[in-house]
N, C-alpha and C. Protein backbone atom coordinates (compact mmCIF):
# COMPACT_ATOMS: atom_id res chain seq x y z
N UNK A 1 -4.49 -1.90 12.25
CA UNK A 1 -5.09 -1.59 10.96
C UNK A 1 -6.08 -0.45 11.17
N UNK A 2 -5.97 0.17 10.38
CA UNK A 2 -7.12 1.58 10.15
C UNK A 2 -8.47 1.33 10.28
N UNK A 3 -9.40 2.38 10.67
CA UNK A 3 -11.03 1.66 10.81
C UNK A 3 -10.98 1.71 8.96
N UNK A 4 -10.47 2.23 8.29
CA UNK A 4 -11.22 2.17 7.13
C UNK A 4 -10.89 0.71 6.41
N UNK A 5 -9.68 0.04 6.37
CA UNK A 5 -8.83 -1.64 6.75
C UNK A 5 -10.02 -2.05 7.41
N UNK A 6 -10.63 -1.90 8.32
CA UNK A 6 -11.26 -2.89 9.00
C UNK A 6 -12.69 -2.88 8.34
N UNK A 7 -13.56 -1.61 7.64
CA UNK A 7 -14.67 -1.48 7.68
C UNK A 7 -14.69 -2.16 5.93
N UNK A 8 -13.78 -2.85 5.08
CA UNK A 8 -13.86 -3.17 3.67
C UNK A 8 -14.77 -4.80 4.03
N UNK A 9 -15.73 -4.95 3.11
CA UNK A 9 -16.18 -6.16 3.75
C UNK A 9 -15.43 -6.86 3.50
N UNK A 10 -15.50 -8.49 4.42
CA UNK A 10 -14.22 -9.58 4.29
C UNK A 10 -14.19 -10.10 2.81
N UNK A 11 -15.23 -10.20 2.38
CA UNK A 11 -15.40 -11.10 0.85
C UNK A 11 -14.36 -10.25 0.08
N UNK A 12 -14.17 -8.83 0.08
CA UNK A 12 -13.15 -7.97 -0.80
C UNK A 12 -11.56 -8.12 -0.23
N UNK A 13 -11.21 -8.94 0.42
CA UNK A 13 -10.09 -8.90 1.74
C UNK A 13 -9.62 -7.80 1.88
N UNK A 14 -8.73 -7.75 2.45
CA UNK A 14 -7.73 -6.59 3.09
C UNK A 14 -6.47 -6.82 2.59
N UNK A 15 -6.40 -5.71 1.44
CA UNK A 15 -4.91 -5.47 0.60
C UNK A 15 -3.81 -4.75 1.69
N UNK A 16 -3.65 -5.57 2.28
CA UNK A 16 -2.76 -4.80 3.85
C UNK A 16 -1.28 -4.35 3.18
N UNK A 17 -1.00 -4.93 2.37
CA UNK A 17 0.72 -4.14 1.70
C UNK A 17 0.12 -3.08 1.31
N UNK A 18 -1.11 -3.37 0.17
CA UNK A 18 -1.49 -1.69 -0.21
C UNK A 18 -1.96 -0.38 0.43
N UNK A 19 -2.20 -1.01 1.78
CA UNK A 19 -2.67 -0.01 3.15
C UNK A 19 -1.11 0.40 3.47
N UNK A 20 -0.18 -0.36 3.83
CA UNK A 20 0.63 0.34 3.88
C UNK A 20 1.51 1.18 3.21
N UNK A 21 1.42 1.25 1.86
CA UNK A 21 2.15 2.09 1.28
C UNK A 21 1.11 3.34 1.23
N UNK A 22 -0.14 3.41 1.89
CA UNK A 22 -0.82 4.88 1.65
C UNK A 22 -0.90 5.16 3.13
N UNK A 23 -0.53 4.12 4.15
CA UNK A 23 -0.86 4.65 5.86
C UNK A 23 -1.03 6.08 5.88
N UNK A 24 0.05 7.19 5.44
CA UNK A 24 0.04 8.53 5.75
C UNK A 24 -1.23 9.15 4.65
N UNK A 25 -2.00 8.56 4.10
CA UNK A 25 -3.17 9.27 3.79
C UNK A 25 -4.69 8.88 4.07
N UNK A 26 -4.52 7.63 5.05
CA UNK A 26 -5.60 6.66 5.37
C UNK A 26 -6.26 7.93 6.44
N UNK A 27 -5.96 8.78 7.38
CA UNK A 27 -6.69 9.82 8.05
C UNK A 27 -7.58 10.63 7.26
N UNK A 28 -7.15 10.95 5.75
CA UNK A 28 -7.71 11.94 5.28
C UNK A 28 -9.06 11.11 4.90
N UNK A 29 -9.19 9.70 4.64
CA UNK A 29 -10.61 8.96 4.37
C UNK A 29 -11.53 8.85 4.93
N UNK A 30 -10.75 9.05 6.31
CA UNK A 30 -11.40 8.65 7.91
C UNK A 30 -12.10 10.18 8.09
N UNK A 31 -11.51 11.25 7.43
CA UNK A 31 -12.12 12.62 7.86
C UNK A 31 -13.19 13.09 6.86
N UNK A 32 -12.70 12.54 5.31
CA UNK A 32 -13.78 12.74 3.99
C UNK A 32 -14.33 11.33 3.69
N UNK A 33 -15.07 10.13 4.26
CA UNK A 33 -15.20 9.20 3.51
C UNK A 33 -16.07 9.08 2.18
N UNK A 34 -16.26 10.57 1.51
CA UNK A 34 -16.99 10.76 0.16
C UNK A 34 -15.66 10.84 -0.59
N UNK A 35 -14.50 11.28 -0.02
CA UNK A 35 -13.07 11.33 -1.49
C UNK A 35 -12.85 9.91 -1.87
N UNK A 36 -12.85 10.13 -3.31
CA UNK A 36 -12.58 9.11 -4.46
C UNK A 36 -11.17 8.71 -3.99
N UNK A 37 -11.11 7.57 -4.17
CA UNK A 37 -10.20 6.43 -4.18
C UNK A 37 -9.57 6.86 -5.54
N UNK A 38 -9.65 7.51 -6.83
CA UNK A 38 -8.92 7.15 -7.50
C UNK A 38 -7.54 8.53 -7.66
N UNK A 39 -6.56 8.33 -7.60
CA UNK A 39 -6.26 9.14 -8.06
C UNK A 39 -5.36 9.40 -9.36
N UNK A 40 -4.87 11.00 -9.86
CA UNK A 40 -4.62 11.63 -11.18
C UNK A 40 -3.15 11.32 -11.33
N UNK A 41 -2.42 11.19 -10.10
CA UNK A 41 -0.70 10.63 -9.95
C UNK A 41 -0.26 9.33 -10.08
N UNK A 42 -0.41 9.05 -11.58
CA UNK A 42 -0.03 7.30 -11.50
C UNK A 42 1.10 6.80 -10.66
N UNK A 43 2.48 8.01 -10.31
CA UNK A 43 3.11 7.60 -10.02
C UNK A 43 3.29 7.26 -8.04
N UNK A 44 2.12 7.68 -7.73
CA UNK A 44 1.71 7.64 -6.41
C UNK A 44 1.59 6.20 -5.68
N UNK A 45 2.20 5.83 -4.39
CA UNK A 45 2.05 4.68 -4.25
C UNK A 45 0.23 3.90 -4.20
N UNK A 46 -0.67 4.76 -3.85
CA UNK A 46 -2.14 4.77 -3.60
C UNK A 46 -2.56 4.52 -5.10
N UNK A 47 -2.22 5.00 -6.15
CA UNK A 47 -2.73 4.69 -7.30
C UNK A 47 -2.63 3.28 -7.62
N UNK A 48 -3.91 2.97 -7.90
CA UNK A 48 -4.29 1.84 -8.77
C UNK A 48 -4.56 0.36 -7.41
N UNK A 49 -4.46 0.97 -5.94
CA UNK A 49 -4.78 0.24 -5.17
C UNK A 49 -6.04 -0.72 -5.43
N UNK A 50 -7.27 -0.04 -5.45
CA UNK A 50 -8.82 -0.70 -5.94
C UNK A 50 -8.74 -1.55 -7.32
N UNK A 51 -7.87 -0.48 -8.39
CA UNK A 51 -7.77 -1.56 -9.34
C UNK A 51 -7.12 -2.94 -8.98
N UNK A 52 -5.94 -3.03 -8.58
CA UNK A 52 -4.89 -4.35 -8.35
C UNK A 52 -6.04 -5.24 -7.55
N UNK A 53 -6.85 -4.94 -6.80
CA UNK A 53 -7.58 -5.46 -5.96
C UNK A 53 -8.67 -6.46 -6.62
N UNK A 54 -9.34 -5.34 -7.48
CA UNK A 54 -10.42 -5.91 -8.12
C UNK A 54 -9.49 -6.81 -9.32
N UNK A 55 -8.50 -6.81 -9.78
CA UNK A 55 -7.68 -7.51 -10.50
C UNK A 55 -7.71 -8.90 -9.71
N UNK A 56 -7.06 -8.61 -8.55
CA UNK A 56 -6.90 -10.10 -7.49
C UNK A 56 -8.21 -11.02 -7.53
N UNK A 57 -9.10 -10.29 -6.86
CA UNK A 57 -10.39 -10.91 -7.03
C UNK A 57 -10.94 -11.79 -8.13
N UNK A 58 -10.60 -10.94 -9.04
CA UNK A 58 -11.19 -11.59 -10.82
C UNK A 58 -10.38 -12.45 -11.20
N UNK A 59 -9.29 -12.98 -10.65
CA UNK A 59 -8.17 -13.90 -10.96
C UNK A 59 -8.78 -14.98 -10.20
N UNK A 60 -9.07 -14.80 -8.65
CA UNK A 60 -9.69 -15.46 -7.86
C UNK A 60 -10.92 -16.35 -8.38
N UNK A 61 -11.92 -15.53 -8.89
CA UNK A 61 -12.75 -16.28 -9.72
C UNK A 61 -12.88 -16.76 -10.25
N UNK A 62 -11.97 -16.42 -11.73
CA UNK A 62 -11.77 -17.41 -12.62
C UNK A 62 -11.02 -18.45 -12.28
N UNK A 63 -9.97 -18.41 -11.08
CA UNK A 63 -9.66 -20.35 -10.52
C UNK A 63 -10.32 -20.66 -9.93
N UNK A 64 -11.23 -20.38 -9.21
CA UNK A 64 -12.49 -20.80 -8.85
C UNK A 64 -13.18 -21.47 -9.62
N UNK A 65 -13.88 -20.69 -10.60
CA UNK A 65 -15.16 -21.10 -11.36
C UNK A 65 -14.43 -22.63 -12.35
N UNK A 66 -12.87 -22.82 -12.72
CA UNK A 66 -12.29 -23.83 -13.33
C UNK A 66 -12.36 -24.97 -12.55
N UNK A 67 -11.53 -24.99 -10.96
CA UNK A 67 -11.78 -25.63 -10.10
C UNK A 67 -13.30 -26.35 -9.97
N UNK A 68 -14.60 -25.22 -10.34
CA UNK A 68 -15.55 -26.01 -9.48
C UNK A 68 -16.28 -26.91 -11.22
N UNK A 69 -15.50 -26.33 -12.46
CA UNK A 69 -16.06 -27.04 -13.50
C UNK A 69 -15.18 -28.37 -13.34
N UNK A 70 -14.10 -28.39 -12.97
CA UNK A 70 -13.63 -29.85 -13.63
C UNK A 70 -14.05 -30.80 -12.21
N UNK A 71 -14.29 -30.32 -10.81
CA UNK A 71 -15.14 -30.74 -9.69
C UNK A 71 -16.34 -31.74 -10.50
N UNK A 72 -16.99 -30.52 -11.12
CA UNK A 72 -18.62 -30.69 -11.80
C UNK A 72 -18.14 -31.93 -12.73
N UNK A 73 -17.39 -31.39 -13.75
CA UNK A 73 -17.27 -32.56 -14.83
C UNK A 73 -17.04 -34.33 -14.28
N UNK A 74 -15.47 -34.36 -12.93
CA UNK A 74 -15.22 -35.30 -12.56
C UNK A 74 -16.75 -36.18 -11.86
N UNK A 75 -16.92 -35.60 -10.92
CA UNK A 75 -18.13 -36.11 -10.63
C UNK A 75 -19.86 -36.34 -11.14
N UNK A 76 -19.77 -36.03 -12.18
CA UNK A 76 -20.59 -36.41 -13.23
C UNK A 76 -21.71 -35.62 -13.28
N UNK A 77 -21.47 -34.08 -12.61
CA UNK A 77 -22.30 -33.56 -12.24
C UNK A 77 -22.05 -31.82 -13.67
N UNK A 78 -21.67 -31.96 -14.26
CA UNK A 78 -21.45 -30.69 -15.00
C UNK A 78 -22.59 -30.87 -16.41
């Protein structure tokens, strides 16, 4: 995995399919780490990587936060 794969903190995980469909541009991050993540070519495999991510995450949460209400409710604690 790339230092830039390795340097995402763990709490954000590592979208490792989405590393691989940009491997051949992961050097250019490693040489500019100020270039924007986003880019203007929707049809690019790199586009919309951060979004899908932060998508995952926010999905994550919200079964989370359900999980820990009906936790709360069952145990008489909500």
């Amino acid at each position: 995995m790339s230092r830039v794969g390795r340097r995402a903190p763990p709490e954000a995980g590592r979208p490792r399919p989405d590393l691989r469909g940009i491997a051949d541009r992961i050097q250019l991050m490693v040489e500019d780490p100020g270039r924007r993540c986003a880019n203007a070519d929707a049809t690019s495999p790199a586009s919309g990587v951060v979004e899908r991510r932060l998508a995952a995450i926010d999905a994550e949460i919200d079964r989370l936060s359900r999980l820990r209400a009906r936790l709360a409710q069952w145990t008489g604690r909500a």
